[in-house]
Each structure stands twice: as C-alpha cells, then as structure tokens.
C-alpha atoms as a PDB file:
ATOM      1  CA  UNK A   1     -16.069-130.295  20.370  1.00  0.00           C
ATOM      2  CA  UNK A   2     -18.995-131.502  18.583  1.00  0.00           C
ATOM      3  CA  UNK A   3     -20.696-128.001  18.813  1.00  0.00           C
ATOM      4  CA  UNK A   4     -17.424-126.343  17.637  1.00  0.00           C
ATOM      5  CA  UNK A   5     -16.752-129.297  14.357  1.00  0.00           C
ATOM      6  CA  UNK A   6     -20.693-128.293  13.702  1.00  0.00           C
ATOM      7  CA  UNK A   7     -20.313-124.610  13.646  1.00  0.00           C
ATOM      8  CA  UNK A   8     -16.919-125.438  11.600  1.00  0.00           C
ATOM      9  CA  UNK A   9     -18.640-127.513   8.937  1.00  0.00           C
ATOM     10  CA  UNK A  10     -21.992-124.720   8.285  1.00  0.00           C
ATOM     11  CA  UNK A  11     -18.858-121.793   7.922  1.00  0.00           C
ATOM     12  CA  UNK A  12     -17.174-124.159   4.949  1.00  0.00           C
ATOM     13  CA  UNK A  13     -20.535-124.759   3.032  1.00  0.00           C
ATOM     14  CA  UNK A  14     -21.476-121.143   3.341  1.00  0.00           C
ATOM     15  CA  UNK A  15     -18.201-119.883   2.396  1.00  0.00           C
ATOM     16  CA  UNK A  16     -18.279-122.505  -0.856  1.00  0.00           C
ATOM     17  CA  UNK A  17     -21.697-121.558  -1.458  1.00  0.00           C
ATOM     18  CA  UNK A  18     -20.788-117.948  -1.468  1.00  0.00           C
ATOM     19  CA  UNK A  19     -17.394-118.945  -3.949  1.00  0.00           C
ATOM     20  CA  UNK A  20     -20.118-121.014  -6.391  1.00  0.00           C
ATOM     21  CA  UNK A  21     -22.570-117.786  -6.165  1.00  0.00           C
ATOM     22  CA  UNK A  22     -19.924-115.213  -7.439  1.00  0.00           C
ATOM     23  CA  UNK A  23     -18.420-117.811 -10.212  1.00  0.00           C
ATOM     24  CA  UNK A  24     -22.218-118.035 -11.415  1.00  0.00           C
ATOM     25  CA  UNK A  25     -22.439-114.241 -11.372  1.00  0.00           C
ATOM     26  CA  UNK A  26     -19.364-113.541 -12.658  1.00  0.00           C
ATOM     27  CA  UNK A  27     -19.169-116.304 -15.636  1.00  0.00           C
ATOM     28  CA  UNK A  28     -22.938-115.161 -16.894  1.00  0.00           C
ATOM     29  CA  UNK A  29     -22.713-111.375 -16.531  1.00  0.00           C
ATOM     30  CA  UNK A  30     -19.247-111.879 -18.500  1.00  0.00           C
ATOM     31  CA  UNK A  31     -21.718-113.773 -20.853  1.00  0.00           C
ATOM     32  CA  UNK A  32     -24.714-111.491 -20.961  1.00  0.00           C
ATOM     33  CA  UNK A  33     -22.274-108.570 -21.732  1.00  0.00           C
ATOM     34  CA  UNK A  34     -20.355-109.834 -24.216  1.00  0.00           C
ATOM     35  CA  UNK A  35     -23.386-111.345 -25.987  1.00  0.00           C
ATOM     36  CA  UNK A  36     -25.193-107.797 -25.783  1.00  0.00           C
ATOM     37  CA  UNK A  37     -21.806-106.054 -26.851  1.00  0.00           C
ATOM     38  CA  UNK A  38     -21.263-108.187 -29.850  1.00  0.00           C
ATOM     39  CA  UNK A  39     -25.566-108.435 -31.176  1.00  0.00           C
ATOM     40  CA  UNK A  40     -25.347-104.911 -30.948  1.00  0.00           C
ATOM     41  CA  UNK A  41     -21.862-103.542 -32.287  1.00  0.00           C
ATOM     42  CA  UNK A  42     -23.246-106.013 -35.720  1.00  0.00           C
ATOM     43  CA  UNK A  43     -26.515-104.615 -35.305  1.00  0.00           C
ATOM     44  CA  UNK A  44     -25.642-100.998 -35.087  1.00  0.00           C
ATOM     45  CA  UNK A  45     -23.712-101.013 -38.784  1.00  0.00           C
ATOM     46  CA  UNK A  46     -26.607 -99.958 -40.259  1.00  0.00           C
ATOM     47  CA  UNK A  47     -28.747 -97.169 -38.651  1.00  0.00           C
ATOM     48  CA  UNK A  48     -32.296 -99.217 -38.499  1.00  0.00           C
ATOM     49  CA  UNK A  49     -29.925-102.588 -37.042  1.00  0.00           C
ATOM     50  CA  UNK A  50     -28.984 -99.397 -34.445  1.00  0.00           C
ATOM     51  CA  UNK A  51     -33.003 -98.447 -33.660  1.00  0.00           C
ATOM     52  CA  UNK A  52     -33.754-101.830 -34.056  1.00  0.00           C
ATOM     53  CA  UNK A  53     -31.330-103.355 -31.054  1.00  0.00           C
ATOM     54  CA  UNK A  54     -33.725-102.911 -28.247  1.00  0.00           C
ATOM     55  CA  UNK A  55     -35.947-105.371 -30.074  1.00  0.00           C
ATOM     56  CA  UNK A  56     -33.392-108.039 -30.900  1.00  0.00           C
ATOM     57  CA  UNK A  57     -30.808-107.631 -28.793  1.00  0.00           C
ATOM     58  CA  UNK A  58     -32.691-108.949 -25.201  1.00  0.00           C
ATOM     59  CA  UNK A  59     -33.947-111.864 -27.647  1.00  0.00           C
ATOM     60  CA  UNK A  60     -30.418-113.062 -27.953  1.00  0.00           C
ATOM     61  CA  UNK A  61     -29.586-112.483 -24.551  1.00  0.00           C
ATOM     62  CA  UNK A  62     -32.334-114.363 -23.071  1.00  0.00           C
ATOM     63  CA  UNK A  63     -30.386-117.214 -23.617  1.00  0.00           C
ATOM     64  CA  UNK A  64     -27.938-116.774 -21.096  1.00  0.00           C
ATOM     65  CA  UNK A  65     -29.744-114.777 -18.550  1.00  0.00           C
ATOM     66  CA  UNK A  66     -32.256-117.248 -18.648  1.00  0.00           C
ATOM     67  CA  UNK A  67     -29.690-120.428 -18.257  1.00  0.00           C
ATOM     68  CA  UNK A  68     -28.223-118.406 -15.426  1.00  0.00           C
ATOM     69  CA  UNK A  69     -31.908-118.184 -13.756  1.00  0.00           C
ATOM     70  CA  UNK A  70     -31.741-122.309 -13.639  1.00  0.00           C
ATOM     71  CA  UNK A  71     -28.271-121.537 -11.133  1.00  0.00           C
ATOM     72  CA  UNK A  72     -30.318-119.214  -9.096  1.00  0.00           C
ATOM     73  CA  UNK A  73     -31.528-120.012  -5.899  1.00  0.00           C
ATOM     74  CA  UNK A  74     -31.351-117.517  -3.510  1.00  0.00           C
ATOM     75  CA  UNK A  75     -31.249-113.238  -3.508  1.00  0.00           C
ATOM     76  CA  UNK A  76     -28.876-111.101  -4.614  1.00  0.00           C
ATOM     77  CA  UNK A  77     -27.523-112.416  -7.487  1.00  0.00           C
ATOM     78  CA  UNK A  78     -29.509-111.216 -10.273  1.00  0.00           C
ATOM     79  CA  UNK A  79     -29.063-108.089  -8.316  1.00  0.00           C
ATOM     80  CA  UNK A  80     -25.129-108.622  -8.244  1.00  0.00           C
ATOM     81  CA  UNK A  81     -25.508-108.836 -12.038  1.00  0.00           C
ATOM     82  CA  UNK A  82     -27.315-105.964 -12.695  1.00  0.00           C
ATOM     83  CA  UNK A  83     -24.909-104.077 -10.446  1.00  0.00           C
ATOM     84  CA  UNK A  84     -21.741-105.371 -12.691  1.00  0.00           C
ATOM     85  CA  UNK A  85     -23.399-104.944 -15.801  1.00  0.00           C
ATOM     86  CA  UNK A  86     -24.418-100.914 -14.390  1.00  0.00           C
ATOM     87  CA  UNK A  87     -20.547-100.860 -14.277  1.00  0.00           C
ATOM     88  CA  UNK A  88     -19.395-102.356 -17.208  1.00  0.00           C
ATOM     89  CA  UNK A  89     -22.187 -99.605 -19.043  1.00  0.00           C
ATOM     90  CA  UNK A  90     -19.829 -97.058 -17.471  1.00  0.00           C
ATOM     91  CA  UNK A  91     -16.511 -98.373 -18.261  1.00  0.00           C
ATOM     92  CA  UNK A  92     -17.532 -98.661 -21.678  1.00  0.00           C
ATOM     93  CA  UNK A  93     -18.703 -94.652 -22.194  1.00  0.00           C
ATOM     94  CA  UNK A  94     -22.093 -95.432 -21.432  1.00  0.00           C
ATOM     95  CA  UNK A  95     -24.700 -92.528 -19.648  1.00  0.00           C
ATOM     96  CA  UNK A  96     -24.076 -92.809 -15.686  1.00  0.00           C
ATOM     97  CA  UNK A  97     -27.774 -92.997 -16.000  1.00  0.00           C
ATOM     98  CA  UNK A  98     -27.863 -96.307 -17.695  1.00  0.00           C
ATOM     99  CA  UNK A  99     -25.720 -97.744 -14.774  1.00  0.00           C
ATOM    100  CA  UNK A 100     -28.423 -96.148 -12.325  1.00  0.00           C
ATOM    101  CA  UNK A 101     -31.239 -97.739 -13.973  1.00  0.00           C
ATOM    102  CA  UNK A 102     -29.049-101.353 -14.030  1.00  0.00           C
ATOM    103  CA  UNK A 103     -28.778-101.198 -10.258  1.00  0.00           C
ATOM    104  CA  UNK A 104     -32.220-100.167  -9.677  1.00  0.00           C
ATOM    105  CA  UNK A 105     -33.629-102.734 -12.076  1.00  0.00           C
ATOM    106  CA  UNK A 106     -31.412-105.051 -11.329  1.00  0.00           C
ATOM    107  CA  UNK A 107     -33.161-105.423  -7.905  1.00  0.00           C
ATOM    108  CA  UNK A 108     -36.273-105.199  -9.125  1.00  0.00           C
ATOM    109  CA  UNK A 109     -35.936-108.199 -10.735  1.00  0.00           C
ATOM    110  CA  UNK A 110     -34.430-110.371  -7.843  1.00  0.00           C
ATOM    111  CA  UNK A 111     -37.585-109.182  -5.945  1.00  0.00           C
ATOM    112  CA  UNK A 112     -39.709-110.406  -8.954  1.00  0.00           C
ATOM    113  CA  UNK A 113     -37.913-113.951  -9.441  1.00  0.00           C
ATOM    114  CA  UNK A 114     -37.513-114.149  -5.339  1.00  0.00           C
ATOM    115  CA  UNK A 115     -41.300-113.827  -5.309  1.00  0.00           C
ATOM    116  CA  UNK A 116     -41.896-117.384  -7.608  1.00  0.00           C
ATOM    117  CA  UNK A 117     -39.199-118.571  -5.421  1.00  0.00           C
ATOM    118  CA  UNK A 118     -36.982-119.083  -8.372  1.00  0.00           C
ATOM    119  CA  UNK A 119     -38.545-121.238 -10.264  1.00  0.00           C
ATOM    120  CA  UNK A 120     -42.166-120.112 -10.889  1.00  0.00           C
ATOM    121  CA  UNK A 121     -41.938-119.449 -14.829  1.00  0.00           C
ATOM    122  CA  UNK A 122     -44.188-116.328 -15.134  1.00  0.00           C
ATOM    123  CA  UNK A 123     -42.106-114.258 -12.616  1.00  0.00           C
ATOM    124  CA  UNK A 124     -38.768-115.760 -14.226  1.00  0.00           C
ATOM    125  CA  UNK A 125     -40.153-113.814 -17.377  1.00  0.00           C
ATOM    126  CA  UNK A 126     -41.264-110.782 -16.195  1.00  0.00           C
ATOM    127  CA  UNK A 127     -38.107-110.848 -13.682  1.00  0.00           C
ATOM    128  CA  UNK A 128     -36.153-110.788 -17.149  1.00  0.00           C
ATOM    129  CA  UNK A 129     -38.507-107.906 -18.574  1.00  0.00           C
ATOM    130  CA  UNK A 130     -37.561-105.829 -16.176  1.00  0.00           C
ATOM    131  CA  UNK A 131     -34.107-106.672 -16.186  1.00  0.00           C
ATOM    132  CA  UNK A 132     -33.567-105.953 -19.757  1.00  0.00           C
ATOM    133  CA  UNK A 133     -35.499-102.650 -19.720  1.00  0.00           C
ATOM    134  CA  UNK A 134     -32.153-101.689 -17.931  1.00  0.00           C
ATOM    135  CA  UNK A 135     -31.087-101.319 -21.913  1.00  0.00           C
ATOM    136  CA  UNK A 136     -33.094 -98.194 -22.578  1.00  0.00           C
ATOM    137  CA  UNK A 137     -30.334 -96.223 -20.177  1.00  0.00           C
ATOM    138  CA  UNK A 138     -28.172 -96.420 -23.487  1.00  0.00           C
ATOM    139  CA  UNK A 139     -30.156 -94.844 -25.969  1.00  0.00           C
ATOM    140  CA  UNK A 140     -31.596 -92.251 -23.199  1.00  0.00           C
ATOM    141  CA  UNK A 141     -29.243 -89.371 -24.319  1.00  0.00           C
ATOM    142  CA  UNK A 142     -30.484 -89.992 -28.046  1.00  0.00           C
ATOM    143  CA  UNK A 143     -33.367 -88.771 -27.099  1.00  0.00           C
ATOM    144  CA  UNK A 144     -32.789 -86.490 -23.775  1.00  0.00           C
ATOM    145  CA  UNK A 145     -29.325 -85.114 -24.826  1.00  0.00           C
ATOM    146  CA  UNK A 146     -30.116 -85.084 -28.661  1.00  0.00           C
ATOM    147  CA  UNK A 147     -27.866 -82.517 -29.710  1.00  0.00           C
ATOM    148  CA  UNK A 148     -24.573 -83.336 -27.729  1.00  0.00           C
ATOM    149  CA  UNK A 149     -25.284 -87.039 -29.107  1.00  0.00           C
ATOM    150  CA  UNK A 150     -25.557 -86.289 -32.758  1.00  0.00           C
ATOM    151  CA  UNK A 151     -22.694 -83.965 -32.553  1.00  0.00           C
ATOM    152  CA  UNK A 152     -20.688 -87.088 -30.930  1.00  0.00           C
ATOM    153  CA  UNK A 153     -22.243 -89.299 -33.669  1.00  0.00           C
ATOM    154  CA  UNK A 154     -21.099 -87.022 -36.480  1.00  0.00           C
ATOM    155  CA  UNK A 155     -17.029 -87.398 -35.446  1.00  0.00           C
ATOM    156  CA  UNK A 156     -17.903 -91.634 -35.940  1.00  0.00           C
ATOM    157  CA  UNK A 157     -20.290 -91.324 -39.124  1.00  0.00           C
ATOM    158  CA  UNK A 158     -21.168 -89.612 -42.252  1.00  0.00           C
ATOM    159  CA  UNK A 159     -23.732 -87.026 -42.674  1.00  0.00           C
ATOM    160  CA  UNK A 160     -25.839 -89.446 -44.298  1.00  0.00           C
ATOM    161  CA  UNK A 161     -25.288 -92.104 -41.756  1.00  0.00           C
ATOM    162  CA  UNK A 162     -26.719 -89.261 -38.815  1.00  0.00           C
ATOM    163  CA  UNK A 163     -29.481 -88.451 -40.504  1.00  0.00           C
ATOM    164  CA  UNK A 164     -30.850 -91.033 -41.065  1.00  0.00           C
ATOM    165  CA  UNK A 165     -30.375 -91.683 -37.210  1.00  0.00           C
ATOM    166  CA  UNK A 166     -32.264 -88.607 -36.693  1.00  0.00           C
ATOM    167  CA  UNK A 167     -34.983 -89.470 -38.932  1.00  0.00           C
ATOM    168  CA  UNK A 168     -35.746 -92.591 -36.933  1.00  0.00           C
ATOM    169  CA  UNK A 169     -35.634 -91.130 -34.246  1.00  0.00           C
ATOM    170  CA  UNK A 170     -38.333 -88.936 -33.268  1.00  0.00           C
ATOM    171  CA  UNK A 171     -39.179 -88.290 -29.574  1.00  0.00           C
ATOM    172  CA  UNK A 172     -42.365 -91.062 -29.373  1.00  0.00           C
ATOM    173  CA  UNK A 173     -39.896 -93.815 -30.761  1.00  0.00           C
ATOM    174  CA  UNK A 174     -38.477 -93.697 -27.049  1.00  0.00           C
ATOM    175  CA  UNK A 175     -41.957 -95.234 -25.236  1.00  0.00           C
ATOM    176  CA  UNK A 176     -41.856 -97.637 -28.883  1.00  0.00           C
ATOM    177  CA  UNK A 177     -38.123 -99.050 -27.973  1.00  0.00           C
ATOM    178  CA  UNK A 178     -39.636 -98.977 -24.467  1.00  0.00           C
ATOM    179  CA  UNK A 179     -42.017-101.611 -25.421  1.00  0.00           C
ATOM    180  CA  UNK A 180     -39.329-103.549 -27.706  1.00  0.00           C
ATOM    181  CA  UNK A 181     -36.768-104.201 -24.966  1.00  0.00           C
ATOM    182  CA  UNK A 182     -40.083-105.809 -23.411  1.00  0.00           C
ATOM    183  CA  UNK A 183     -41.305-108.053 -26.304  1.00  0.00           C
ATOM    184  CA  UNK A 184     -38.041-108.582 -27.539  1.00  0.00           C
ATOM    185  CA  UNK A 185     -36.890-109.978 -23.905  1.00  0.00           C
ATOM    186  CA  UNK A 186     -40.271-112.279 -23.763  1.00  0.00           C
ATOM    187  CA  UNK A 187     -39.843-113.880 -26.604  1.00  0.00           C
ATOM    188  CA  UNK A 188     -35.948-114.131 -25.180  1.00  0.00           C
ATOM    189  CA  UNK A 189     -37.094-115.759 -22.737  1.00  0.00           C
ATOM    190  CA  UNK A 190     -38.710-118.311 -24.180  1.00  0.00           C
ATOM    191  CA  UNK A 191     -35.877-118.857 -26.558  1.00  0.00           C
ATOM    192  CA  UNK A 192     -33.474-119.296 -23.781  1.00  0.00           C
ATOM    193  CA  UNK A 193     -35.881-122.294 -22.038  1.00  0.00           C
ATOM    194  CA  UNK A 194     -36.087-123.813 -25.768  1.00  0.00           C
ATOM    195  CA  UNK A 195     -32.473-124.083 -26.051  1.00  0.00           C
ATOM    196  CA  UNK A 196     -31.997-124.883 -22.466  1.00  0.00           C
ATOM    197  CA  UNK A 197     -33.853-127.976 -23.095  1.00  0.00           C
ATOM    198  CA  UNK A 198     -32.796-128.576 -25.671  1.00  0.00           C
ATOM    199  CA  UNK A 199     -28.540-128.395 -25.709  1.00  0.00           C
ATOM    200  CA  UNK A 200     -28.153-127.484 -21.873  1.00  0.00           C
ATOM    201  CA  UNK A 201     -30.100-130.113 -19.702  1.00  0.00           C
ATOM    202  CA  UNK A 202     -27.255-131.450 -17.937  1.00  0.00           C
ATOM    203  CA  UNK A 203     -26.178-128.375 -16.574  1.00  0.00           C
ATOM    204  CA  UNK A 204     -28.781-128.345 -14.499  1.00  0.00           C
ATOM    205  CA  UNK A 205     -31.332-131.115 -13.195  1.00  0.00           C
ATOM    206  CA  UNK A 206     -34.813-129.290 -13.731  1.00  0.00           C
ATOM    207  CA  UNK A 207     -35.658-126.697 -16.123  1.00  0.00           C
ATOM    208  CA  UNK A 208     -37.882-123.230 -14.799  1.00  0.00           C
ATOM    209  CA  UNK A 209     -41.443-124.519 -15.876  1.00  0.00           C
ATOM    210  CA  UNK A 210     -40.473-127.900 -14.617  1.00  0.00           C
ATOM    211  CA  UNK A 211     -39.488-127.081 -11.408  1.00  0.00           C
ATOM    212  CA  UNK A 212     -42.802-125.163 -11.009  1.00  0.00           C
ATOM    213  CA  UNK A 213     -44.579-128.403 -12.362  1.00  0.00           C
ATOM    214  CA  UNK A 214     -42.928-130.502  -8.910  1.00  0.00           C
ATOM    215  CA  UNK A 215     -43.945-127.532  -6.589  1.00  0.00           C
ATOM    216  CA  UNK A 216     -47.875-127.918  -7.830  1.00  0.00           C
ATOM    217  CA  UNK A 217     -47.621-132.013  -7.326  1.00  0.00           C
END
C-alpha cells in the first residue's frame, strides 16, 4: 500500500509539474510573440525601422525571454518555445524556412542554457543569442527570393516606399542584420535582468547571475 500511495504521489507532482511547464511555455511564447509582432509591425512603418528590426527588436524581447529563463529549470522548454514560435512564423505568412531555423535553434539554445544548468549567466546569454538569430528566417527571402519579395512588397507599398527597401538592402546587409539580431539580443539580455530586478523580483526567488553567485559559495 505504501509502495502503491508512493508511486501515486511522484505521478501527481510530475503530472503538475508537466501542467506548470506548458502554462510557462505557453504564457511567455504568447508574450515573446506578441512583443516581437507589435516592436516590429511599429518598426516596419518606415523602411530603415523595417532594416533596422533585427537590431531592436530582440532588445525588447529580451525582457520576456529572459524573465521566462528565471521559470526554467529543466529541458525542453526553451525548445517547446522555439517550436511554437516556428509555428506561429508560419501561420502568420512567414518563409517555412524561418519555422525550420526556430526549431533547430530553438534546441540549440536549451542545449546552451542546459549546459550552465539554468542559471549560469553567460550561457543564459548566449542561449538567447542563438535563440533570437531564429529572426533572420524572416527577412531570408529579402535577400534569397528578392524578386518574388519586392513584387509582393509592391501590392502593400508605393514605389518609393520599395525602393528605398531595395536600396538598403544590398546582399552583404544579410551577414550585417546577422550580427544585429546578436548585439541587439545581448544587450536584450541584459535589459531583461535590469528590469527583472528591478519590477519582477517576486516572481521568482533568485535572479540568473544570482543563482550562479550561490552555486560558486
């Protein structure tokens, strides 16, 4: 009986753990999307805000990818997101590629935070780097599919609007927005941990360089 109550009991906490995991998922990929969605339909009313977003747009969104990283403790979840937000790039008329490279970077990055165990602030960084290079997947066609994009541009915007699209544009100013999704989601990053501390604390009890700070005493 006791054997049977004990078995009993570790099936409840892992089924509630498993309840907690995909409400943590699901409330901060709803988050992360609709933050990116928003910064970058603003963004993207002028052509430079458009070549611009891979720069500012993972800034804004380190804030709650990286308050979701203080919720994860185990793998698969950053994965799970990446997986959702792969599908939510297709739903939304996004390049099937961009939902590849979500998936594939999306475990990439569990890997990376997995190896600080979570809480080791240099891989919770770079485990967001990666993740947010997952962005490039929806300005790939700009630049790999030019003319079938322009001519879909030109149905949406003027002449005037296109070309100067085009005219930012050129084919090295892929590696360049390459490198901004990268910046742009360090210094994310570090924006999400400053207003972690700042407005969030008591969501949860140790923040990412903290926790690392108890695992070195």
């Amino acid at each position: 009986m006791a054997a049977a109550s004990s078995a009993g009991s570790g099936s409840d906490v892992r089924s509630t753990t498993l309840t907690r995991d995909l409400i943590t998922v699901g409330v901060f990929t709803a988050l992360y999307f609709v933050v990116m969605a928003v910064v970058g339909q603003v963004g993207s009313l002028i052509p430079i805000g458009q070549v611009l977003g891979p720069f500012y747009i993972p800034i804004i969104c380190g804030i709650p990818f990286m308050l979701f990283l203080t919720r994860v403790q185990r793998f698969g979840l950053i994965f799970a997101m990446g997986v959702i937000v792969g599908l939510l790039f297709l739903v939304t008329g996004q390049s099937w590629v961009g939902t590849l490279l979500a998936v594939v970077l999306g475990l990439v990055a569990d890997l990376i935070a997995r190896a600080g165990h979570y809480r080791r602030w240099f891989f919770l960084v770079l485990s967001y780097v990666v993740f947010a290079i997952m962005g490039i997947g929806m300005v790939l066609p700009l630049f790999f599919l030019r003319n079938a994009t322009i001519a879909s541009m030109q149905k949406r915007h003027s002449d005037a609007w296109v070309q100067q699209i085009v005219n930012l544009t050129p084919a090295w100013m892929f590696y360049i927005m390459i490198a901004m999704l990268a910046i742009g989601a360090t210094i994310g990053a570090y924006l999400g941990r400053a207003v972690f501390r700042k407005h969030f604390a008591y969501l949860a009890p140790i923040a990412p360089d903290a926790a690392q700070t108890e695992g070195n005493a």
